[in-house]
Protein backbone atom coordinates (compact mmCIF):
# COMPACT_ATOMS: atom_id res chain seq x y z
CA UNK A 1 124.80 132.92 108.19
CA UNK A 2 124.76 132.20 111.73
CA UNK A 3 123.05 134.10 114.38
CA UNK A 4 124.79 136.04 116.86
CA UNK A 5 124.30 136.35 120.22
CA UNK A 6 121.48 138.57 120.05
CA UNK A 7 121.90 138.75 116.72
CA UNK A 8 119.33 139.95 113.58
CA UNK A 9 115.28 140.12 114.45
CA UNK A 10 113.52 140.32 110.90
CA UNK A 11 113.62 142.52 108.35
CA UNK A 12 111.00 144.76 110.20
CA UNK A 13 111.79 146.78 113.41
CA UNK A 14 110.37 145.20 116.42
CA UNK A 15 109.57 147.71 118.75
CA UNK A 16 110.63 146.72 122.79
CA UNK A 17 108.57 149.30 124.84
CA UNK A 18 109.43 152.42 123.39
CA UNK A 19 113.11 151.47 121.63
CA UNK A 20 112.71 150.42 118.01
CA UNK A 21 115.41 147.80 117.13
CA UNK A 22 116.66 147.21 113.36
CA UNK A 23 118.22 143.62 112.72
CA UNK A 24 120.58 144.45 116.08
CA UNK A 25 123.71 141.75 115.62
CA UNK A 26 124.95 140.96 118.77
CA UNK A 27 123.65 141.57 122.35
CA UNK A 28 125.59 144.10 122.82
CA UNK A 29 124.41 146.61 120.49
CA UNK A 30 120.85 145.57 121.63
CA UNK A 31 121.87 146.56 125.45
CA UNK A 32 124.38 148.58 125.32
CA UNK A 33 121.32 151.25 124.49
CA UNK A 34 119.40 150.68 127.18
CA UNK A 35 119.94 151.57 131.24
CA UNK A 36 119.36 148.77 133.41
CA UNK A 37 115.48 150.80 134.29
CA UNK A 38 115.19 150.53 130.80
CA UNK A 39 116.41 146.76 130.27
CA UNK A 40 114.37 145.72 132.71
CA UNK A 41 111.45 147.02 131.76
CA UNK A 42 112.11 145.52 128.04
CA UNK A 43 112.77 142.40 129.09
CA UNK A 44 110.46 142.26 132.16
CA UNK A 45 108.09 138.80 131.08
CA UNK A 46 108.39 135.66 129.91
CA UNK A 47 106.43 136.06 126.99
CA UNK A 48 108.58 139.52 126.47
CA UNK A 49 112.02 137.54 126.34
CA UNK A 50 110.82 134.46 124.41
CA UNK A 51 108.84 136.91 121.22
CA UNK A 52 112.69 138.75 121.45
CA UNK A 53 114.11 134.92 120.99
CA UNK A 54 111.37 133.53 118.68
CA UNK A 55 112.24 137.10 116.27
CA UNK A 56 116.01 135.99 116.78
CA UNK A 57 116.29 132.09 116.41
CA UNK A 58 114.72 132.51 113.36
CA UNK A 59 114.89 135.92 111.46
CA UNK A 60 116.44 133.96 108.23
CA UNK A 61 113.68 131.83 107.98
CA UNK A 62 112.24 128.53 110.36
CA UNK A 63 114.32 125.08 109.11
CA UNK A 64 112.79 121.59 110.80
CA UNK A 65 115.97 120.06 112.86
CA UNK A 66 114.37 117.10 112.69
CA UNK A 67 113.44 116.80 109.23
CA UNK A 68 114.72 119.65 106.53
CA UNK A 69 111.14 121.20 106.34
CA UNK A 70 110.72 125.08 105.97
CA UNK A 71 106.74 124.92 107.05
CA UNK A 72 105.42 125.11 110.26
CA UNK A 73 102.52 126.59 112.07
CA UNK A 74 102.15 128.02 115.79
CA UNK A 75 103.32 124.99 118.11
CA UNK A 76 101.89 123.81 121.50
CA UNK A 77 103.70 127.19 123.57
CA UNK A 78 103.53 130.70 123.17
CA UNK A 79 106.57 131.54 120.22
CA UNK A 80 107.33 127.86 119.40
CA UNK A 81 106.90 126.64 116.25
CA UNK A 82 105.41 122.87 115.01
CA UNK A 83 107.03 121.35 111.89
CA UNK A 84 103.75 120.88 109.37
CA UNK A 85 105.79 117.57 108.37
CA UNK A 86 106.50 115.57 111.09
CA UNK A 87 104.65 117.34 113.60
CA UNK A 88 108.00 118.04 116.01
CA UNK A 89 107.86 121.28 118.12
CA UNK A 90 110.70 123.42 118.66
CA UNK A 91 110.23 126.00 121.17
CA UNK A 92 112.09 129.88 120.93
CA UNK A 93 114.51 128.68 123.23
CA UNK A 94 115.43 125.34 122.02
CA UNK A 95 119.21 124.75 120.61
CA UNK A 96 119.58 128.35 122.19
CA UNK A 97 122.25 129.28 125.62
CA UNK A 98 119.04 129.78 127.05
CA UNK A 99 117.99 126.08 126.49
CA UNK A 100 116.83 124.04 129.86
CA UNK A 101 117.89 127.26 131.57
CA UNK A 102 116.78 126.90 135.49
CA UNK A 103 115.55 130.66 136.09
CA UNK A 104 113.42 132.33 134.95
CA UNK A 105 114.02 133.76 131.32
CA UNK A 106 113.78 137.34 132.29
CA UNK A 107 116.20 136.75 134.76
CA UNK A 108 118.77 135.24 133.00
CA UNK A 109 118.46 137.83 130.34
CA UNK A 110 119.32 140.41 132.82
CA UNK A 111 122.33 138.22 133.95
CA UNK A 112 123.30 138.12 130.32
CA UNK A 113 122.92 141.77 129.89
CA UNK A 114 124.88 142.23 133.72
CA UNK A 115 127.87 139.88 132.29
CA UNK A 116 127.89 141.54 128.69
CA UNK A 117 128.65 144.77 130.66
CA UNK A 118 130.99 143.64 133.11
CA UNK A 119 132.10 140.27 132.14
CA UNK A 120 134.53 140.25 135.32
CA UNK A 121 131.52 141.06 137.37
CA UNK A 122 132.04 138.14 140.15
CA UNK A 123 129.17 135.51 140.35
CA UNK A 124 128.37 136.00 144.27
CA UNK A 125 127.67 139.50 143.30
CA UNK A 126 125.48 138.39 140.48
CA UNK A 127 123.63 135.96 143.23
CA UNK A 128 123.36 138.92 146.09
CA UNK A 129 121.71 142.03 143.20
CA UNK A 130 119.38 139.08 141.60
CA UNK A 131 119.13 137.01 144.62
CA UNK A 132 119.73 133.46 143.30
CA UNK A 133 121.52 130.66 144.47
CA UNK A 134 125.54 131.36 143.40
CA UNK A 135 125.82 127.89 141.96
CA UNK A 136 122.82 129.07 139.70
CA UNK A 137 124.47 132.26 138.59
CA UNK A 138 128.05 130.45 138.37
CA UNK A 139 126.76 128.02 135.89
CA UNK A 140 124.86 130.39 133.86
CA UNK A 141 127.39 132.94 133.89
CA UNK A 142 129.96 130.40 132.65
CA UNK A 143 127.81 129.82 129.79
CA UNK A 144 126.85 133.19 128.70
CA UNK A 145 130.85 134.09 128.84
CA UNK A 146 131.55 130.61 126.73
CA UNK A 147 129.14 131.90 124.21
CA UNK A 148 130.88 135.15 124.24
CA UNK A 149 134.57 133.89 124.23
CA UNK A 150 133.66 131.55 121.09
CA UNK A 151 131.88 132.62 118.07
CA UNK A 152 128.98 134.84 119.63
CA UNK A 153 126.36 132.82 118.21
CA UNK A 154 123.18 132.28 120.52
CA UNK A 155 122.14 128.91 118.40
CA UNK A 156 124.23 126.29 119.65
CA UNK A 157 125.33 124.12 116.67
CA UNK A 158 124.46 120.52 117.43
């Protein structure tokens, strides 16, 4: 079953600063509860987004890319995971629309959760309220709507 885009966590509920969140499906069940005060606040560090991605990417169980393998043990950064087999890391936001990302995760979670809610909203606008380069939040935006327009799924298939 593939993940959506902010698809299942685990079986247990995670709890994101005072909002306990059941095996949400898509990203828009998981913000469409919160106000952007309380978004922001959820999703305000790195460490935040990536444990939110980490509980995501791999709620069904972690599968080596490189080599079939279901064991691993904590890789080199924080939420990444290192195949016990053939020693690869894969990090929460590998494989991921969040992959090789150029700002900061935080912030392109928020433009995720801004273009979720407004998927018209125009990118200049997205550049002047989180004050980024437009080219960055053209690019970005483009992908988050891709991801949207196709299947929903936040893994990319390879």
């Amino acid at each position: 079953m593939p993940l959506q885009f902010c698809h299942e966590f685990d079986n247990e509920n995670i709890s994101i600063k005072h909002m306990d969140v059941k095996r949400v499906v898509k990203l828009k069940e998981l913000i469409g509860q919160l106000s952007p005060d309380q978004f922001r606040h959820s999703f305000s560090s790195r460490e935040e987004c990536l444990e939110i991605l980490a509980h995501a990417k791999w709620a069904d169980g972690y599968i080596c890319r490189n080599c079939g393998n279901d064991k691993y043990c904590a890789g080199g950064t924080p939420f990444s995971r290192r195949c016990t087999r053939c020693k690869k890391d894969e990090s929460a936001t590998a494989h991921t629309i969040f992959h090789h990302c150029r700002i900061d995760l935080p912030l392109a979670f928020e433009m995720a959760y801004l273009v979720c809610g407004a998927p018209s909203i125009p990118a200049l606008e997205l550049s002047k309220s989180l004050e980024t380069r437009h080219t960055t939040c053209l690019n970005f935006k483009k992908r988050i709507l891709q991801c949207i327009q196709s299947d929903g799924n936040i893994i990319r298939s390879e």
